[in-house]
N, C-alpha and C. Protein backbone atom coordinates (compact mmCIF):
# COMPACT_ATOMS: atom_id res chain seq x y z
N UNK A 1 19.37 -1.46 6.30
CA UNK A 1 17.98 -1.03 6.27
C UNK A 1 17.08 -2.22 6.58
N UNK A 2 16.01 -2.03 7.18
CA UNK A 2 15.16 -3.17 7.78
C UNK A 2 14.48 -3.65 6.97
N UNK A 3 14.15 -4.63 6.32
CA UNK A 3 12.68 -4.87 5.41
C UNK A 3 11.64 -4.39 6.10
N UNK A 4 10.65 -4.03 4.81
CA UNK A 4 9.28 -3.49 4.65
C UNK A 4 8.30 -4.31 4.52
N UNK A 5 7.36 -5.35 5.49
CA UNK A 5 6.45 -6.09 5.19
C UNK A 5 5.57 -5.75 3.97
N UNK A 6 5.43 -7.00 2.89
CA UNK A 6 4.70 -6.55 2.06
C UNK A 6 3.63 -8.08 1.04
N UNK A 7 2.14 -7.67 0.99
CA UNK A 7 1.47 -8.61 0.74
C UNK A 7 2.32 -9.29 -0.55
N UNK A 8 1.94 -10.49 -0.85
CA UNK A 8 1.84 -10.71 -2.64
C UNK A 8 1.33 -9.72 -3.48
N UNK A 9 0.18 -9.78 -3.24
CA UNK A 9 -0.70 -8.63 -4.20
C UNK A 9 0.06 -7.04 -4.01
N UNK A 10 0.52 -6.32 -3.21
CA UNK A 10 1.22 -5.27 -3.31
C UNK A 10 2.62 -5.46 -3.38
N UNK A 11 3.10 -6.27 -3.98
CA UNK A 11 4.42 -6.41 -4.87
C UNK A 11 4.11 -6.86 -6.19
N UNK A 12 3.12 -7.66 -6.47
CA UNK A 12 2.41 -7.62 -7.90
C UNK A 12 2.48 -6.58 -8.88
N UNK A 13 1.34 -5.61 -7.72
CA UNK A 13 1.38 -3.88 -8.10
C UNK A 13 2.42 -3.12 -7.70
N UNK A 14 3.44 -3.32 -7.07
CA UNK A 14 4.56 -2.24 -7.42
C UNK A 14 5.21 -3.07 -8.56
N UNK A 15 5.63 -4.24 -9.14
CA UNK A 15 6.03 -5.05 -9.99
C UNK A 15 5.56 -4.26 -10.90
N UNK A 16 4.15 -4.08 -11.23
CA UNK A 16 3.49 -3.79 -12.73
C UNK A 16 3.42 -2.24 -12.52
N UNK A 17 3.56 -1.69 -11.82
CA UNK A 17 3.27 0.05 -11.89
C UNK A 17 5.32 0.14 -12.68
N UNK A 18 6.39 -0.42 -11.67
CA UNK A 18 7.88 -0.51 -12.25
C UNK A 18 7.76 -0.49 -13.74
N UNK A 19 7.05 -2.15 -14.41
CA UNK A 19 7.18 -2.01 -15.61
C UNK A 19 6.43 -1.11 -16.64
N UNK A 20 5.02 -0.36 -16.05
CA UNK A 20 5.30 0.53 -16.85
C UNK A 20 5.41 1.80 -16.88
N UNK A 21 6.15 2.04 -15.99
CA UNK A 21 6.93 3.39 -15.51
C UNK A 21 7.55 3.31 -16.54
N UNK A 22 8.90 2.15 -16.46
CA UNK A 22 10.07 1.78 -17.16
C UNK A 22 9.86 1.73 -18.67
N UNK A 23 8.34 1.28 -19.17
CA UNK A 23 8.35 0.96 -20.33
C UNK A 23 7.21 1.64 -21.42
N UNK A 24 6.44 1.99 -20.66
CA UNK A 24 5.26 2.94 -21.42
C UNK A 24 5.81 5.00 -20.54
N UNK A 25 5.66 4.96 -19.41
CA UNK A 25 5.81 6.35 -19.44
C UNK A 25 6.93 6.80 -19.43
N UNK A 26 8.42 6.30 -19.24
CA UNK A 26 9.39 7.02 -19.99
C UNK A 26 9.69 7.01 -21.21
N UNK A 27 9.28 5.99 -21.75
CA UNK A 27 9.07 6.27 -23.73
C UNK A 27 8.30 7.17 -24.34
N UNK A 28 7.16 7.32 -23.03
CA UNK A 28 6.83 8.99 -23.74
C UNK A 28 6.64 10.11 -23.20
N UNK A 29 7.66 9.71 -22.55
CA UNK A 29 7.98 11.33 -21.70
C UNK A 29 9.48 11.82 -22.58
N UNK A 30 10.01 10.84 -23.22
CA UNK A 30 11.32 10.99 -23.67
C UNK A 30 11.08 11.54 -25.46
N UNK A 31 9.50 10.77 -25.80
CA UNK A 31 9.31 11.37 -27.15
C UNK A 31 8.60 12.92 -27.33
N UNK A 32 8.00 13.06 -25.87
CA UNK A 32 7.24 14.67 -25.60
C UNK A 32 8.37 15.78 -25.49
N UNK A 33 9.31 15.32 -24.45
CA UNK A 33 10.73 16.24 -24.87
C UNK A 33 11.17 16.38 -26.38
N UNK A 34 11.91 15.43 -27.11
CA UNK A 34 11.95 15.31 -28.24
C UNK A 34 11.04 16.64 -29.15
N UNK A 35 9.73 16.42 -29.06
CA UNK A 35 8.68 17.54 -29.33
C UNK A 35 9.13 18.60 -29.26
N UNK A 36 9.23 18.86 -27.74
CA UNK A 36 9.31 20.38 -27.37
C UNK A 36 10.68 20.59 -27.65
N UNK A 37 11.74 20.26 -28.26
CA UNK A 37 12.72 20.57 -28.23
C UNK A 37 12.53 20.73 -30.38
N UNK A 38 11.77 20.14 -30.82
CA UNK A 38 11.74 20.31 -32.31
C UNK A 38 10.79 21.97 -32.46
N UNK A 39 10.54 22.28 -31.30
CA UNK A 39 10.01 23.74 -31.66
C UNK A 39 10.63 24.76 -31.48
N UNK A 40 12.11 24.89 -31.47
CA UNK A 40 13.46 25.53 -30.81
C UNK A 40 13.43 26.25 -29.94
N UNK A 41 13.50 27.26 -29.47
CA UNK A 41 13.83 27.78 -28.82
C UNK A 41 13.75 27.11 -27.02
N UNK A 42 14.91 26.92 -26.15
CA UNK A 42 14.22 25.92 -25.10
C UNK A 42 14.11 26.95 -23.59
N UNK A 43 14.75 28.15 -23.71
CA UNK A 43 14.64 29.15 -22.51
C UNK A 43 13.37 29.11 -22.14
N UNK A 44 12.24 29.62 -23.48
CA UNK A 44 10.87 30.12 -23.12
C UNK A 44 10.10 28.95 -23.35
N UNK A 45 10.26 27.37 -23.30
CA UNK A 45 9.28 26.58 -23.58
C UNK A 45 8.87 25.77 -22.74
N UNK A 46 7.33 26.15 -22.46
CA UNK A 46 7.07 25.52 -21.51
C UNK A 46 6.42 24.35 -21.28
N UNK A 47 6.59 23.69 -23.21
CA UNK A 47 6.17 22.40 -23.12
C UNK A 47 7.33 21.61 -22.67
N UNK A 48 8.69 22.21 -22.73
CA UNK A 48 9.81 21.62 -22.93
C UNK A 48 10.01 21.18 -21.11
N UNK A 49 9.93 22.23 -20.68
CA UNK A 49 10.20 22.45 -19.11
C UNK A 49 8.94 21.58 -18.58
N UNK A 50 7.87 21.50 -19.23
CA UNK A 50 6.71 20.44 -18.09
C UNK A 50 7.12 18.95 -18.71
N UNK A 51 7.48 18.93 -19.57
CA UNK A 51 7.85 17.33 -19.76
C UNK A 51 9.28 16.94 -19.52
N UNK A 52 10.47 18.26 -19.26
CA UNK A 52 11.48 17.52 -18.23
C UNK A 52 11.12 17.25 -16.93
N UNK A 53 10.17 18.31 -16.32
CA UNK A 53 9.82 18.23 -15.15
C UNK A 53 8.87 16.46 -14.79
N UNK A 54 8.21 16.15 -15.36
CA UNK A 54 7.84 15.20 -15.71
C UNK A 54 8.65 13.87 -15.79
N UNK A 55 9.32 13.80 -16.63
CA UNK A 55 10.52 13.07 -16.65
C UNK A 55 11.50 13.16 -15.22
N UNK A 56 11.65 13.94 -14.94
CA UNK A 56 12.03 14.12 -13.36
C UNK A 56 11.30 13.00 -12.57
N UNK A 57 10.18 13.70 -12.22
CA UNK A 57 9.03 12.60 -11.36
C UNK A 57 9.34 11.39 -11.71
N UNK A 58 9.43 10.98 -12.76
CA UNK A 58 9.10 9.88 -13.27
C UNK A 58 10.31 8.84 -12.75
N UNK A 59 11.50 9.52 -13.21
CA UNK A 59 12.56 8.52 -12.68
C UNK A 59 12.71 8.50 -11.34
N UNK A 60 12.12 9.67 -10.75
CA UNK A 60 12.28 9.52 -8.76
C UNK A 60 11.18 8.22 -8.82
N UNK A 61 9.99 8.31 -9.43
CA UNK A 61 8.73 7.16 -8.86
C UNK A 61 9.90 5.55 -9.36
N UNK A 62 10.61 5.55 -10.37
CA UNK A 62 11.16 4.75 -10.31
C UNK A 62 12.15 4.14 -9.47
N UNK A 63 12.88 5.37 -8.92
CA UNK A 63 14.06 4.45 -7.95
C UNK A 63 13.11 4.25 -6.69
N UNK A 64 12.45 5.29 -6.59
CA UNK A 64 11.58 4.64 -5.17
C UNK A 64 10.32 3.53 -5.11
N UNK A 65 10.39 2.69 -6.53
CA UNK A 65 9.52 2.42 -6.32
C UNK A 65 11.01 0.75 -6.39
N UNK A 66 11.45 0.82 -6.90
CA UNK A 66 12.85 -0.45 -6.76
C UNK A 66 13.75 -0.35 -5.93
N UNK A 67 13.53 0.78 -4.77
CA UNK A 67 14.38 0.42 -3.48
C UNK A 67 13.10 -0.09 -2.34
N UNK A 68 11.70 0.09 -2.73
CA UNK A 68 10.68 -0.61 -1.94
C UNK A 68 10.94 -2.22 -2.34
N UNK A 69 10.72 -2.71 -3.34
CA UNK A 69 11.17 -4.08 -4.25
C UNK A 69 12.47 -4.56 -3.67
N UNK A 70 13.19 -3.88 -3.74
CA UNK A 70 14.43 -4.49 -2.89
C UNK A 70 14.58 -4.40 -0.80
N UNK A 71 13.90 -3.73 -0.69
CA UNK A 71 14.25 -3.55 0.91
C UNK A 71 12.41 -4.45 1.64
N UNK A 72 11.37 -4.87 0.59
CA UNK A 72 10.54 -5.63 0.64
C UNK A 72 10.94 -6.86 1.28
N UNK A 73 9.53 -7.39 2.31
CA UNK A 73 9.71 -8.63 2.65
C UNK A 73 8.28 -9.07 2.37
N UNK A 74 7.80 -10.12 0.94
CA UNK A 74 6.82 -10.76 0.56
C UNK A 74 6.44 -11.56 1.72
N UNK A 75 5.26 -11.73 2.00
CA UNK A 75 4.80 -12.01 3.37
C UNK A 75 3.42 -12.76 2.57
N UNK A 76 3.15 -14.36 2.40
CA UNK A 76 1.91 -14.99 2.52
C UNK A 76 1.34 -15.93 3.34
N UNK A 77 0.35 -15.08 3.96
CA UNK A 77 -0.58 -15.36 5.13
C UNK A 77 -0.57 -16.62 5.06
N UNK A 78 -0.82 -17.50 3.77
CA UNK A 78 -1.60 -18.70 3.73
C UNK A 78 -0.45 -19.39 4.49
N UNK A 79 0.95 -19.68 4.36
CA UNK A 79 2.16 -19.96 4.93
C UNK A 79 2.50 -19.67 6.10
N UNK A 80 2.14 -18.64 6.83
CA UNK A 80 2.30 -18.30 7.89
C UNK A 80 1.42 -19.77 8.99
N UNK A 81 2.19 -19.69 9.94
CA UNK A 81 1.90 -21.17 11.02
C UNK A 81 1.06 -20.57 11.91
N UNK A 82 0.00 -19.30 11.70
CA UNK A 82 -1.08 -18.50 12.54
C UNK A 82 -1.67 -19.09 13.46
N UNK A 83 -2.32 -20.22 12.99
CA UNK A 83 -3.39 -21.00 13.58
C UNK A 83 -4.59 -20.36 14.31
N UNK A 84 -5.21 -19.59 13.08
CA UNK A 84 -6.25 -18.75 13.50
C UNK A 84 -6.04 -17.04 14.55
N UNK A 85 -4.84 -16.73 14.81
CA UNK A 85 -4.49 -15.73 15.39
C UNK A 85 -4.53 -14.73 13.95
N UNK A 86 -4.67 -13.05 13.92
CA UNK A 86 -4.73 -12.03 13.57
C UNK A 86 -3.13 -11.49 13.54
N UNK A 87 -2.96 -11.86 11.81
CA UNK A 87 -1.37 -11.65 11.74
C UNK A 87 -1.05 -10.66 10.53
N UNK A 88 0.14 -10.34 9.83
CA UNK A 88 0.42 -9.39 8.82
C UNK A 88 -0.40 -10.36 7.45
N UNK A 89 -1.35 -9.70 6.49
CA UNK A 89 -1.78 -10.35 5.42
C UNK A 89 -3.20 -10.78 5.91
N UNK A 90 -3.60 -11.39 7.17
CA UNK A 90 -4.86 -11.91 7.33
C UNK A 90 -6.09 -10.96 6.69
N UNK A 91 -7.41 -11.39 6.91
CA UNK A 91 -8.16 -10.82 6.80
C UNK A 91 -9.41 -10.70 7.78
N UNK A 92 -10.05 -9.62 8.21
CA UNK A 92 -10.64 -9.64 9.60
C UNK A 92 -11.72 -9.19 9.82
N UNK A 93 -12.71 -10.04 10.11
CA UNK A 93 -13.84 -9.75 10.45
C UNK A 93 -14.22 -9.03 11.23
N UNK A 94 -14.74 -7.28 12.04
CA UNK A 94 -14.94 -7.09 13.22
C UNK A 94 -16.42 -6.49 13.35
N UNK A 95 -16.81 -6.30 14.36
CA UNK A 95 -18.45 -6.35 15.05
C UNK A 95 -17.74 -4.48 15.78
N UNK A 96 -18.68 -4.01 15.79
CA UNK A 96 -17.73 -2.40 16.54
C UNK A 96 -19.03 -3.05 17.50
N UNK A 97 -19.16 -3.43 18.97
CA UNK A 97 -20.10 -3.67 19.89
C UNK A 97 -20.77 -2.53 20.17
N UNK A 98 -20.77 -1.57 20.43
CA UNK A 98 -21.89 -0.50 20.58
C UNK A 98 -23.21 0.15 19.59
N UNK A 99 -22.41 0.16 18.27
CA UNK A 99 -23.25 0.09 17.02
C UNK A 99 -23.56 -0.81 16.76
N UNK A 100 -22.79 -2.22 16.56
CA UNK A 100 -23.37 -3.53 16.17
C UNK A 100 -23.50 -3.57 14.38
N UNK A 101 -21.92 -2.48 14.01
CA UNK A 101 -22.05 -2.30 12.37
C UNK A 101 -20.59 -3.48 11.89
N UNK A 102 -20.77 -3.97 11.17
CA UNK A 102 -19.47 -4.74 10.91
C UNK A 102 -18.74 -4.12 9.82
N UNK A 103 -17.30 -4.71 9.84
CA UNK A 103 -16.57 -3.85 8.92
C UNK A 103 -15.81 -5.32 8.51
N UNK A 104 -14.78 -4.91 7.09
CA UNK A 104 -13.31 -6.13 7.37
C UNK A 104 -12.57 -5.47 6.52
N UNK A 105 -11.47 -5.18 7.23
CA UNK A 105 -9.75 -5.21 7.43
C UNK A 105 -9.18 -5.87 6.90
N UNK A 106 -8.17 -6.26 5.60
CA UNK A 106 -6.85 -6.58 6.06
C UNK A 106 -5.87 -5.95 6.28
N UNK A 107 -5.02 -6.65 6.97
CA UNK A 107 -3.80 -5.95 7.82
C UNK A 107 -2.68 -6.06 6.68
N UNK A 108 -2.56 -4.89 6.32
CA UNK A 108 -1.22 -4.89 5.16
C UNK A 108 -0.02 -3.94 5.31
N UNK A 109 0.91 -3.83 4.50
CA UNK A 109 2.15 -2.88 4.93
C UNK A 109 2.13 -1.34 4.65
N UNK A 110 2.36 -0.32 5.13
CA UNK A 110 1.96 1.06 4.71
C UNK A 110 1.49 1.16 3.70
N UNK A 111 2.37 0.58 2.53
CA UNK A 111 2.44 1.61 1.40
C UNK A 111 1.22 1.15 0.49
N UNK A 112 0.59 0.13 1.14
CA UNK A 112 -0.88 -0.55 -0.13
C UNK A 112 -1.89 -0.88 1.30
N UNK A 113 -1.83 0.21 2.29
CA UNK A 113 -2.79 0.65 2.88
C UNK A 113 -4.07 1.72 2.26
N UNK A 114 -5.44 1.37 2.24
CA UNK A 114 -6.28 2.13 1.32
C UNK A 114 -7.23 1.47 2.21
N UNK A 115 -7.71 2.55 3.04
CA UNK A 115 -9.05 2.35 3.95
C UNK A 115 -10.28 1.88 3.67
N UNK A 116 -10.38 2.74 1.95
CA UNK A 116 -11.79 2.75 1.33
C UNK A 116 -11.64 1.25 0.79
N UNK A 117 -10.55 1.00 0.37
CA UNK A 117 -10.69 -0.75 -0.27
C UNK A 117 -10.56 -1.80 1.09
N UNK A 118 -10.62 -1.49 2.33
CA UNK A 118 -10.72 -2.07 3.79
C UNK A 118 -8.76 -2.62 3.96
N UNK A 119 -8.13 -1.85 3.20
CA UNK A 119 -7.13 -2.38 3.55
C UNK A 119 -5.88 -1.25 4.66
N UNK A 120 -5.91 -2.01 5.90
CA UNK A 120 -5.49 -1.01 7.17
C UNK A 120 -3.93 -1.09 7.00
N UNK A 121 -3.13 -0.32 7.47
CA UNK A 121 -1.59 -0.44 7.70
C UNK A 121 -1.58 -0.99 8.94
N UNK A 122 -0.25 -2.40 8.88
CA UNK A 122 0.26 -2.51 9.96
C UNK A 122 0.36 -1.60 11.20
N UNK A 123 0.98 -0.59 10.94
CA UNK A 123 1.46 0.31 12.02
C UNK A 123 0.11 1.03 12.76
N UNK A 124 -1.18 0.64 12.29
CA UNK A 124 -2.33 1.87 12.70
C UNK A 124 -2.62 1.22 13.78
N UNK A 125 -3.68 1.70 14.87
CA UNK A 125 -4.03 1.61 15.74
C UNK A 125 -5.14 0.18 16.23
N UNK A 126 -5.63 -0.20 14.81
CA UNK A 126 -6.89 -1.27 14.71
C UNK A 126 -5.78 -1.93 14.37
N UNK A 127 -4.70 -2.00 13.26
CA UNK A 127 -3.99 -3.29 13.60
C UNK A 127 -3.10 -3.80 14.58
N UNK A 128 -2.84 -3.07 15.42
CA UNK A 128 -1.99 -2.80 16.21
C UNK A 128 -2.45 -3.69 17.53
N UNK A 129 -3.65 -3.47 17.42
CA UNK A 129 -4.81 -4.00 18.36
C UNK A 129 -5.10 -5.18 18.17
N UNK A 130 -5.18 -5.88 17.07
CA UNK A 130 -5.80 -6.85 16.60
C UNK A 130 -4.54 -7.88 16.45
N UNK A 131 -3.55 -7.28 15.89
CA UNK A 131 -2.45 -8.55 15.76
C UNK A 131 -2.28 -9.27 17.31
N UNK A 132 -2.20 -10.63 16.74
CA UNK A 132 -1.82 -11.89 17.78
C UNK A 132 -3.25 -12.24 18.58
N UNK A 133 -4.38 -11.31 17.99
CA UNK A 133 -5.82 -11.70 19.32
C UNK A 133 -6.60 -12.90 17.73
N UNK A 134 -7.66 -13.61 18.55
CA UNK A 134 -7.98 -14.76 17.89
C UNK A 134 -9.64 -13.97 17.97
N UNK A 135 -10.16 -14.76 16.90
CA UNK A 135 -12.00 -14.67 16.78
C UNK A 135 -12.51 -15.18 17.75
N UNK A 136 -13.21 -13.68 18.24
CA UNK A 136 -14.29 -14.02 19.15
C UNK A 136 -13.27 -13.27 20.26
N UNK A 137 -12.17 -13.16 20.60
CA UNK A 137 -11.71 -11.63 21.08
C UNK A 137 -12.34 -10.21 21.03
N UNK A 138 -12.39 -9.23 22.33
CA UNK A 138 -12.79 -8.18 21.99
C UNK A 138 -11.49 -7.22 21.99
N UNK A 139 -11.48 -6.37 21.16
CA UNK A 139 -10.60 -5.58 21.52
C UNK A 139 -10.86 -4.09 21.59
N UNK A 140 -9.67 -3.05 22.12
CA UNK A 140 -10.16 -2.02 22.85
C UNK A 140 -9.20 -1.26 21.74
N UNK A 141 -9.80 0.08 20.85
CA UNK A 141 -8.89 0.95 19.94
C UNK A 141 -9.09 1.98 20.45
N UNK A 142 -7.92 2.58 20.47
CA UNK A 142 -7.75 4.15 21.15
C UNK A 142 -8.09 4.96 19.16
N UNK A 143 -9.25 5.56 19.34
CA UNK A 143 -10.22 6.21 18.05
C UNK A 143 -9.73 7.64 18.62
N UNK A 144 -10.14 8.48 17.28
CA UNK A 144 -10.12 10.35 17.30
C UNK A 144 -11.25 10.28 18.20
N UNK A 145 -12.31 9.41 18.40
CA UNK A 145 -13.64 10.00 18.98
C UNK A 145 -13.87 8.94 20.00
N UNK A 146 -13.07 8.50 20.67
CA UNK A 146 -12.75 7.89 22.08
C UNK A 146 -12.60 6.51 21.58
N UNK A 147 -12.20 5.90 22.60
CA UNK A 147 -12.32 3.98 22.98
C UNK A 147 -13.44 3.32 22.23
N UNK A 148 -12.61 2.40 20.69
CA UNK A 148 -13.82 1.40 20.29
C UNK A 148 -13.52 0.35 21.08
N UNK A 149 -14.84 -0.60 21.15
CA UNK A 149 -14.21 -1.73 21.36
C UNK A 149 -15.49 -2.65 19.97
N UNK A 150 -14.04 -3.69 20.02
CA UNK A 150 -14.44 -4.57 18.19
C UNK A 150 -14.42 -5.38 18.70
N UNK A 151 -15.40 -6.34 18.48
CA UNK A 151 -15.19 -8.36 18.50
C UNK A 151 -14.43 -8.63 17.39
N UNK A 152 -13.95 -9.40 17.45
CA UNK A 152 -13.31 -10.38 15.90
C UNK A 152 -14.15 -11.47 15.74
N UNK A 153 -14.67 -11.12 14.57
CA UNK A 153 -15.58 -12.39 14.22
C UNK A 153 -15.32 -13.78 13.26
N UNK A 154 -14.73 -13.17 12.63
CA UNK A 154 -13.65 -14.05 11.58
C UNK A 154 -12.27 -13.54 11.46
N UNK A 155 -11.05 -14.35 11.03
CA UNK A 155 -9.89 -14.38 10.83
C UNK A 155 -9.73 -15.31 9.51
N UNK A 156 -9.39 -14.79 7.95
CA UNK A 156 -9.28 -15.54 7.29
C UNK A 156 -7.80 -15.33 6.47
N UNK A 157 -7.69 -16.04 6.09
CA UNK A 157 -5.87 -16.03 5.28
C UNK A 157 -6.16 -15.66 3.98
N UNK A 158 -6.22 -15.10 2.91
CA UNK A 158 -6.80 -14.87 1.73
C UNK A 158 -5.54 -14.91 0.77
């Protein structure tokens, strides 16, 4: 299996979501069963059945969240030999030239991609565009609502 590029900070947070998967919500998903099972009968209970079901989820979010941890490749920008080029981890200044509205990007790995916090996935179309071009580059994104084109105004390693 290939590694999965992945910031510091989003192995931090799969690190701390693991431990308390592992340590706060299966301890009480295991004492809510317990519960529903002290009210006997278990055919018709449907506290019993939403907190196995529960417990279900819970251990899938776990193995999938420690075969990401293991098939992960920690990736820090600051280390990287960039020399001002637009790489996995950077952070990116851009100008959209027709509006003249600025935005910033960093370029991170799928899974701690979150638009609203400016953080883009590798694989999307603006990073796609942007990796390997330097500040003060324009570049051309194939958008739902035609051809942007972005300056890069800054490139920073964070």
């Amino acid at each position: 299996m290939s590694k999965t590029p992945l910031t510091i900070k989003g192995a931090e947070l799969l690190r701390a979501e693991l431990q308390r998967l592992k340590t706060v919500d299966r301890h009480s998903v295991i004492a809510a069963i317990a519960e529903a099972r002290s009210h006997g009968d278990l055919s018709e209970n449907a506290e019993y059945d939403a907190a196995k079901e529960r417990q279900s989820f819970i251990e899938g979010r776990i193995a999938e969240v420690e075969s990401k941890l293991a098939n992960a490749q920690v990736i820090d920008p600051k280390l990287l030999d960039a020399d001002g080029r637009c790489v996995f981890g950077s952070t990116v200044d851009l100008q959209e030239l027709e509006s003249g509205d600025k935005v910033t990007y960093q370029i991170v790995g799928d899974d701690e991609a979150d638009i609203k916090h400016g953080k883009i996935s590798i694989g999307s179309p603006i990073a796609r565009a942007l990796i390997g071009k330097y500040a003060g580059d324009v570049v051309e994104v194939q958008a739902p609502g035609g051809v942007r084109e972005l300056e890069i105004i800054d490139v920073r390693y964070e």
